[in-house]
Protein backbone atom coordinates (compact mmCIF):
# COMPACT_ATOMS: atom_id res chain seq x y z
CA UNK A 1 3.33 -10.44 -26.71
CA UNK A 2 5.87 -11.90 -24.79
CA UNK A 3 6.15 -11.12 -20.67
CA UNK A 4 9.71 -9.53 -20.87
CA UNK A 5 7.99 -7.00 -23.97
CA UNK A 6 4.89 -6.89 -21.63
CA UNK A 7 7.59 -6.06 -18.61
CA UNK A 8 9.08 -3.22 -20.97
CA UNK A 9 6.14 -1.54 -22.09
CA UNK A 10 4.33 -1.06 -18.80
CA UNK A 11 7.75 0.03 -17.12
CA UNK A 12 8.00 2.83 -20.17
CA UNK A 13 4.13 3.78 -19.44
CA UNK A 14 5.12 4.70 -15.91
CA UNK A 15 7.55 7.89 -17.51
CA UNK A 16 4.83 8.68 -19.58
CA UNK A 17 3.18 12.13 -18.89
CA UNK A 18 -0.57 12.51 -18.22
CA UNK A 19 -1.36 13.32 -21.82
CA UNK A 20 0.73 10.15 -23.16
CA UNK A 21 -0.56 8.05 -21.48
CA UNK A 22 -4.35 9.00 -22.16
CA UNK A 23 -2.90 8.54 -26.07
CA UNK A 24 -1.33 5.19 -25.36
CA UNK A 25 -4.78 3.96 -23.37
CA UNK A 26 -6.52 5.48 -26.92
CA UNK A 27 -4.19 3.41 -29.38
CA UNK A 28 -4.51 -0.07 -27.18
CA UNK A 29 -8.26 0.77 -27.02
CA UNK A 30 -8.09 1.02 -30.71
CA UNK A 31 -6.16 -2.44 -31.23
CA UNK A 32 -8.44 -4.08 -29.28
CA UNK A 33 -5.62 -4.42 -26.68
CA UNK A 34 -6.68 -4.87 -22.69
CA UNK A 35 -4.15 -2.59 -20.59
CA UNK A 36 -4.94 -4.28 -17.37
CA UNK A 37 -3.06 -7.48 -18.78
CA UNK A 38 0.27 -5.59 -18.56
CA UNK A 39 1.91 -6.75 -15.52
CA UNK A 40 2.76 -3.32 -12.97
CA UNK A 41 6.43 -2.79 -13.08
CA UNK A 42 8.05 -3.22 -10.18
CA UNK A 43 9.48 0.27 -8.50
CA UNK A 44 12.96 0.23 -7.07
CA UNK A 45 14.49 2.61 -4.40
CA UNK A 46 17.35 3.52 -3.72
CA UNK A 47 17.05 4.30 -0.14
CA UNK A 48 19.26 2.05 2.11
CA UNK A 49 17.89 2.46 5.25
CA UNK A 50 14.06 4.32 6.02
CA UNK A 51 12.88 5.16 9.23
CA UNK A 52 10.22 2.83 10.96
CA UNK A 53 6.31 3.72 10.46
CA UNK A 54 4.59 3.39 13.95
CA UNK A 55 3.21 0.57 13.22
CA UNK A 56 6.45 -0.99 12.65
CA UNK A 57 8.07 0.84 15.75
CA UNK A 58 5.44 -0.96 17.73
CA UNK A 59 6.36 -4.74 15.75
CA UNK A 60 9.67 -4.38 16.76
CA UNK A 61 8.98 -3.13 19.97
CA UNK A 62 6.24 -6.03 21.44
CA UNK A 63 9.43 -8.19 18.98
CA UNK A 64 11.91 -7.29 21.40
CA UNK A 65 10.05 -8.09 24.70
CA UNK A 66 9.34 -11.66 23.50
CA UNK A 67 11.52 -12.64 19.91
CA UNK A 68 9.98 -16.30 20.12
CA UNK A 69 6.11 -15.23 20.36
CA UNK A 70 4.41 -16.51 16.95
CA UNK A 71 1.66 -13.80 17.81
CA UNK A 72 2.16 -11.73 14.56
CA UNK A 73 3.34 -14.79 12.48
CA UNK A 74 0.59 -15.97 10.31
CA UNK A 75 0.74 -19.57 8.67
CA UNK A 76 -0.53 -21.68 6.33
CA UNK A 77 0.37 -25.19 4.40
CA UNK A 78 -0.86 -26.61 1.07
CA UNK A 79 -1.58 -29.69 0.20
CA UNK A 80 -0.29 -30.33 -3.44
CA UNK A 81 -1.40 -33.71 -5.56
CA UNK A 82 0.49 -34.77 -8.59
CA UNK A 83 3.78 -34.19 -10.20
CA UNK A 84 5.44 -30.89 -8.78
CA UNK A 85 7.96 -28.93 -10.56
CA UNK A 86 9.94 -27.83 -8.04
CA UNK A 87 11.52 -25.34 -10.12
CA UNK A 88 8.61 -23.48 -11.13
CA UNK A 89 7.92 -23.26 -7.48
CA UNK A 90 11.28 -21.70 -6.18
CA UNK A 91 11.21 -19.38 -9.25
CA UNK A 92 7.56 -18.40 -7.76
CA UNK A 93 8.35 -17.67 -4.52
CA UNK A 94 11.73 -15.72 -5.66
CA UNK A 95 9.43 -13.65 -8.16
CA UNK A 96 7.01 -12.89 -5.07
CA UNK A 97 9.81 -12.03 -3.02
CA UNK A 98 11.34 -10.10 -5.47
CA UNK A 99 8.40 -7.50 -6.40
CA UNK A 100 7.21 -7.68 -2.36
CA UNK A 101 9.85 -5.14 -0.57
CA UNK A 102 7.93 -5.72 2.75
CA UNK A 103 9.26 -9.52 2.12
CA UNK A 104 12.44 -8.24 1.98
CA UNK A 105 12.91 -5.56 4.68
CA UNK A 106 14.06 -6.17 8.08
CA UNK A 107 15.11 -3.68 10.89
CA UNK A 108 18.29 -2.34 12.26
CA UNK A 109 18.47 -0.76 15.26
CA UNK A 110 21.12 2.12 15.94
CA UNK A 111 21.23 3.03 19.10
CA UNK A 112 17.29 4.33 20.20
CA UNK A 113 16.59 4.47 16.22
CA UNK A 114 15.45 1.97 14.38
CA UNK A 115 15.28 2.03 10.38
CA UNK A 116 13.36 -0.46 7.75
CA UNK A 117 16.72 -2.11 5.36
CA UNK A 118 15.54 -3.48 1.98
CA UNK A 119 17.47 -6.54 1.53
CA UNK A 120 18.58 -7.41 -2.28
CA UNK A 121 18.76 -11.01 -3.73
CA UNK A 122 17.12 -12.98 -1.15
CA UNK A 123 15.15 -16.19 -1.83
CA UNK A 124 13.46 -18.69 0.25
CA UNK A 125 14.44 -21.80 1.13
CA UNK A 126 12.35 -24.63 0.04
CA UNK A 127 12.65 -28.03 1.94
CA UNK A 128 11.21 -31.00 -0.18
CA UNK A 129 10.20 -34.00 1.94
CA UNK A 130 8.74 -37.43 0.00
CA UNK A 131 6.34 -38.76 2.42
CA UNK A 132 5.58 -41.13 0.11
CA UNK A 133 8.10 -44.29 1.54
CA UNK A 134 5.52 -44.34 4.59
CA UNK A 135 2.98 -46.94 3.54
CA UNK A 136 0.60 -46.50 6.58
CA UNK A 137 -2.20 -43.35 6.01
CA UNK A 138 -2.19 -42.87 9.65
CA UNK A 139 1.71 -42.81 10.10
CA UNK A 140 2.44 -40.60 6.97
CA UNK A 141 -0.13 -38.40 8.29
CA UNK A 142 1.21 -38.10 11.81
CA UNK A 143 4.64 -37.13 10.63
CA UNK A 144 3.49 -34.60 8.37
CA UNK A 145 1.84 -33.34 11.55
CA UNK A 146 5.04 -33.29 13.22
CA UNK A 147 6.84 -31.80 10.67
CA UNK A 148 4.13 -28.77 9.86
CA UNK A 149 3.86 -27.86 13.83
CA UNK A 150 8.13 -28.28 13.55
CA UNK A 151 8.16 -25.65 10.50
CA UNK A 152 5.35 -23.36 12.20
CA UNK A 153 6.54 -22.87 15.43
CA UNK A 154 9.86 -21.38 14.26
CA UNK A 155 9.88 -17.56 15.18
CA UNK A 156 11.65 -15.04 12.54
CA UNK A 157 14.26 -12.70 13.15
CA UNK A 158 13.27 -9.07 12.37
CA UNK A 159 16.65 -7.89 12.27
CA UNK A 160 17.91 -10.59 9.72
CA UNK A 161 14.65 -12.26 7.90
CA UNK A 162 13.98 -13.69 6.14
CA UNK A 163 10.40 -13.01 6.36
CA UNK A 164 8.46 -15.70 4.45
């Protein structure tokens, strides 16, 4: 089975009604099939603005007294070895973006209210640097350093994201 009739068949099992879906669970059951390999569709709204939960009120809130704190920003780095397809690596992070809303939402104030926007069509920008020129261990390492406290200590925007 193929993951766009994977896609399709767990999207249609989310309109199902109680009863047909206990029948489709039977029949996969039956073919030896394992439902939990179905990927979960992703749900779309169409809201275009939501009000803020209270958690988010108080985000944006301690945001606005100090925009450049890194105090709710978590980070993290990977060290990869070997080829990379770079490709399969955007298409990754724009698939994770993609089915994450909370990746994807920033806030707009109006005024004294303040709503959650789900932004469409974003990606994430990937920089690529080859370290590899640097002969020296210690030097390659040290501008990696650099670079990864350079990255890290660059504070997001709530109001325009993006957020990874």
């Amino acid at each position: 089975m193929t993951g766009t009739t994977a896609a399709r068949i767990a999207k249609r099992f989310v309109g199902l009604s109680l009863e047909q879906r206990q029948q489709f669970l039977a029949r996969l059951r039956q073919e030896g099939k394992d439902f939990s390999l179905l990927p979960v569709p992703v749900s779309r709204h169409d809201f275009s603005a939501i009000p803020l939960s209270f958690a988010q009120q108080r985000l944006l809130f301690l945001w606005q007294l100090d925009p450049l704190s890194d105090a709710y920003k978590m980070t993290t780095g990977l060290r990869l070895q070997g080829p990379l397809n770079e490709s399969a690596l955007r298409r990754a992070f724009d698939h994770l973006i993609e089915r994450h809303e909370v990746l994807r939402t920033v806030f707009h104030t109006d005024g004294d209210q303040a709503q959650q926007v789900l932004l469409h069509d974003q990606t994430v920008a990937l920089d690529s640097i080859d370290l590899s020129g640097l002969a020296d261990v210690e030097l390659r390492d040290a501008e990696l350093a650099l670079r990864v406290i350079t990255v890290t200590s660059q504070p997001f925007d709530l109001r325009t994201g993006p957020l990874l």
